[in-house]
C-alpha atoms as a PDB file:
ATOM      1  CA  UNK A   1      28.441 -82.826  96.729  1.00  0.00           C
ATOM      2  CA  UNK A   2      31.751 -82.850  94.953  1.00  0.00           C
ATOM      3  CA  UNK A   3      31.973 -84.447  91.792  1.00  0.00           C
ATOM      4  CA  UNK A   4      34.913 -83.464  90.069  1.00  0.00           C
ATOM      5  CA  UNK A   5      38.389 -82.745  91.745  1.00  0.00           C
ATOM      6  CA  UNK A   6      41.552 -82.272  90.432  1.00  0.00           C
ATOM      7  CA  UNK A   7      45.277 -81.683  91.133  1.00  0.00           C
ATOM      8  CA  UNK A   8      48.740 -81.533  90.615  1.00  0.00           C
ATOM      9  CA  UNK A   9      51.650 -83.365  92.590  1.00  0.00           C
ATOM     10  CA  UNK A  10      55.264 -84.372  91.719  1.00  0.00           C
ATOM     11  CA  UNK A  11      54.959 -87.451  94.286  1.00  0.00           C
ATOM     12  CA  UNK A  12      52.880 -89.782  92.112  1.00  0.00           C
ATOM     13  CA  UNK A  13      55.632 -89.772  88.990  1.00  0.00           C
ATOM     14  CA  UNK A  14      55.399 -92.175  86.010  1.00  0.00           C
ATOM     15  CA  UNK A  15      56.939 -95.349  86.405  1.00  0.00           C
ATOM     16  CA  UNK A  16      59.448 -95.865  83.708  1.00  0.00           C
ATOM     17  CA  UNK A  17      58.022 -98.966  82.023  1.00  0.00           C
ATOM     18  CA  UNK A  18      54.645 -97.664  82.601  1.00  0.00           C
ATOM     19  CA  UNK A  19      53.805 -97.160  78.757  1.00  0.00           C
ATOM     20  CA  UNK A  20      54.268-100.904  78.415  1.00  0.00           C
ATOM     21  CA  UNK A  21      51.320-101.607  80.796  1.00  0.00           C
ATOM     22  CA  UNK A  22      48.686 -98.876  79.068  1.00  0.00           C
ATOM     23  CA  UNK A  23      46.339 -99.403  76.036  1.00  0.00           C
ATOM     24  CA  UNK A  24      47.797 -95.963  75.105  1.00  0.00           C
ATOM     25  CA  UNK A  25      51.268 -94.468  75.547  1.00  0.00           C
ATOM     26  CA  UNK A  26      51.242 -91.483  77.645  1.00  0.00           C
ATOM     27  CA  UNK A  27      47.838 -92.722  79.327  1.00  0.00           C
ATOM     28  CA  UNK A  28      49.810 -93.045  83.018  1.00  0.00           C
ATOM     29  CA  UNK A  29      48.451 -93.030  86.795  1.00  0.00           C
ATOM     30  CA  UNK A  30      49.574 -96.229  87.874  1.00  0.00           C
ATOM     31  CA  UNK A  31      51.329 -94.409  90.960  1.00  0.00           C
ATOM     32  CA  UNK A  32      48.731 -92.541  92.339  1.00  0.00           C
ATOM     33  CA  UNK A  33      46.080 -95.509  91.660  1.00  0.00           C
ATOM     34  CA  UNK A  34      48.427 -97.351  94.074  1.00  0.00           C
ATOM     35  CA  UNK A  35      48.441 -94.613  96.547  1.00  0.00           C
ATOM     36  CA  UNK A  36      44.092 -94.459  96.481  1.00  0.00           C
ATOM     37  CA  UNK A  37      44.175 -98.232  96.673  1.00  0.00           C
ATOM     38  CA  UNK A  38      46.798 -99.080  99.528  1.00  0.00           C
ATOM     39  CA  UNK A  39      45.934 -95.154 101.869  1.00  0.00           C
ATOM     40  CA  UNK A  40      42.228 -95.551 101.339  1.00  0.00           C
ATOM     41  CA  UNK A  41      41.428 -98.585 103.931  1.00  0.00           C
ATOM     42  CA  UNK A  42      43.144 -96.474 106.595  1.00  0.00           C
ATOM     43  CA  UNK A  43      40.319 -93.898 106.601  1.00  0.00           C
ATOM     44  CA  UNK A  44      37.317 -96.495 106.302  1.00  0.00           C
ATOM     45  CA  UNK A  45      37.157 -96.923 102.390  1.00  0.00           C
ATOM     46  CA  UNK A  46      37.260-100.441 101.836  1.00  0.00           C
ATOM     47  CA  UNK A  47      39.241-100.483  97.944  1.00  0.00           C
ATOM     48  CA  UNK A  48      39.549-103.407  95.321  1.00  0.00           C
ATOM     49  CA  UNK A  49      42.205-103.446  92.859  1.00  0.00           C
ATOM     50  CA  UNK A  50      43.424-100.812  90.347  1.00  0.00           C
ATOM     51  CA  UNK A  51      43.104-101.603  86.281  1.00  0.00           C
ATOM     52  CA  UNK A  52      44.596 -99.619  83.346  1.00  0.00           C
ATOM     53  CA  UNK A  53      42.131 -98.198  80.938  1.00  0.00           C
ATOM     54  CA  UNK A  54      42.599 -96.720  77.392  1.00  0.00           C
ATOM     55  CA  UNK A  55      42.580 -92.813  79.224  1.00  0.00           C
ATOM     56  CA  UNK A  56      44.578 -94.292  82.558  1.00  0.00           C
ATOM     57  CA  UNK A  57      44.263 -95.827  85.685  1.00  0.00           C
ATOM     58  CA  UNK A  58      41.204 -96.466  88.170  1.00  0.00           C
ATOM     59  CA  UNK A  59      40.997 -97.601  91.381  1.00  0.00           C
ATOM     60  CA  UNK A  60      38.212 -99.820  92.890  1.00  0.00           C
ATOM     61  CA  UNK A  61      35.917 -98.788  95.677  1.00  0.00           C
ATOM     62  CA  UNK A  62      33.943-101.390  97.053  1.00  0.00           C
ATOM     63  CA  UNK A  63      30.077-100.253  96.918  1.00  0.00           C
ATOM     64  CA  UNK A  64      27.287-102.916  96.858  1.00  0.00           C
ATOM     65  CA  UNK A  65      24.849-100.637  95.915  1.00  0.00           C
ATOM     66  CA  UNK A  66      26.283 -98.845  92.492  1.00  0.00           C
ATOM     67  CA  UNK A  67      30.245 -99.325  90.570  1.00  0.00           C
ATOM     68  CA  UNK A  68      32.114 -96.920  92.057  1.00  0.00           C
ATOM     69  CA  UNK A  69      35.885 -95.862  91.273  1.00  0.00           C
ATOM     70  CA  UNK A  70      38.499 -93.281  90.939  1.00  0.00           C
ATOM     71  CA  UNK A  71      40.052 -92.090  87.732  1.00  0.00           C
ATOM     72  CA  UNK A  72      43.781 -91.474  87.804  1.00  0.00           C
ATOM     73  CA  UNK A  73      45.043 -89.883  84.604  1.00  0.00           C
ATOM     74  CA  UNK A  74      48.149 -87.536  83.909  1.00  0.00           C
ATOM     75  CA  UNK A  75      46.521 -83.249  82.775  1.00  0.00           C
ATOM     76  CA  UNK A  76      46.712 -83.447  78.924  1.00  0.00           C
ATOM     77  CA  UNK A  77      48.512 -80.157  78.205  1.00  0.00           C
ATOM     78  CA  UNK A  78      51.366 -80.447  81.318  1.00  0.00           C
ATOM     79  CA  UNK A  79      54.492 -82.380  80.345  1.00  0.00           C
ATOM     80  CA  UNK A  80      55.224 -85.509  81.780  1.00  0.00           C
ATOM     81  CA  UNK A  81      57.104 -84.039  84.550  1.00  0.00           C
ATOM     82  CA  UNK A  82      55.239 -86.040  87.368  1.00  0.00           C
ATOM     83  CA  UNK A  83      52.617 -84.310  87.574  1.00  0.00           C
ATOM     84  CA  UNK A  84      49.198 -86.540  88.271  1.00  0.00           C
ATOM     85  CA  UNK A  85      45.780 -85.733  88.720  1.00  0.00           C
ATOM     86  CA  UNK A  86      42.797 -87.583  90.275  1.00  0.00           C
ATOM     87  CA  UNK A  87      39.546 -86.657  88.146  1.00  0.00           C
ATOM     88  CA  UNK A  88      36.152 -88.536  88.275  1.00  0.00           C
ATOM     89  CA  UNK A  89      34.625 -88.358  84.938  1.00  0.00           C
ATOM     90  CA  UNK A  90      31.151 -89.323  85.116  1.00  0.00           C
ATOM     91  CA  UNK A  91      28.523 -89.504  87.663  1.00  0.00           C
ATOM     92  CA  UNK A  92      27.022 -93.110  87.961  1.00  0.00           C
ATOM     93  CA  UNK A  93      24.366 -92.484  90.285  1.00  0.00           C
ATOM     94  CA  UNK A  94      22.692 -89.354  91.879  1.00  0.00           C
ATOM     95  CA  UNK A  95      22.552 -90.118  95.490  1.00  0.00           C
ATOM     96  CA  UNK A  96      21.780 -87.662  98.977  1.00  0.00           C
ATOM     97  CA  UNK A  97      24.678 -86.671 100.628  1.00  0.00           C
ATOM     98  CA  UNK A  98      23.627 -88.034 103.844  1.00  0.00           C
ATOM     99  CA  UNK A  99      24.078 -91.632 101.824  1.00  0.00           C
ATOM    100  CA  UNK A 100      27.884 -91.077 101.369  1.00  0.00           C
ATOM    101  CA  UNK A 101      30.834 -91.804 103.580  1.00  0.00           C
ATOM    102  CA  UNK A 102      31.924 -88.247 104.839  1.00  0.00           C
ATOM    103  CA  UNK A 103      35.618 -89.027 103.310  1.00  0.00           C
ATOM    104  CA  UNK A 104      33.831 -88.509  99.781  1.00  0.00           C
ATOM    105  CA  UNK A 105      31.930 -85.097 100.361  1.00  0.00           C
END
């Protein structure tokens, strides 16, 4: 099972007044976050809403059974040049494949 992707793309670019939103300046994904939240539904993956976090932004997957999200944060060492990368950060439960919806695998 994957559990770590990432990957660059100049179609999720920082909004302008994006710093004002984050707990940290530079800390953007808002864009992308968007994308997950509104594109998801179409292929079965029922989302919540997206929050800002200290590292970026996350978007809500609804899951009764464990928290599940995705972490959208811009790669550390690439210039802000729209570049955004979708990167899961820590497993939260260890479940069989079989268990998954087959968008995730």
């Amino acid at each position: 099972m994957k559990t770590h992707v990432e990957f660059t793309s100049s179609s999720f670019p920082k909004y302008e007044n994006e710093d004002e939103e984050t707990v940290n300046p530079g800390c953007w994904g808002k864009r992308l976050a968007e994308y997950f939240r509104d594109e998801l539904p179409a292929y079965g993956v029922a989302t919540e809403d997206i929050l800002c976090e200290d590292w970026g932004w996350l978007a809500y997957i609804e899951n009764s059974d464990f928290p599940l999200w995705i972490g959208c944060d811009p790669v550390d060492d690439i210039d802000e040049d729209g570049n955004a990368i979708i990167r899961r950060r820590k497993v939260t439960a260890s479940l069989p494949p079989s268990s998954l919806p087959s968008q995730v695998l």
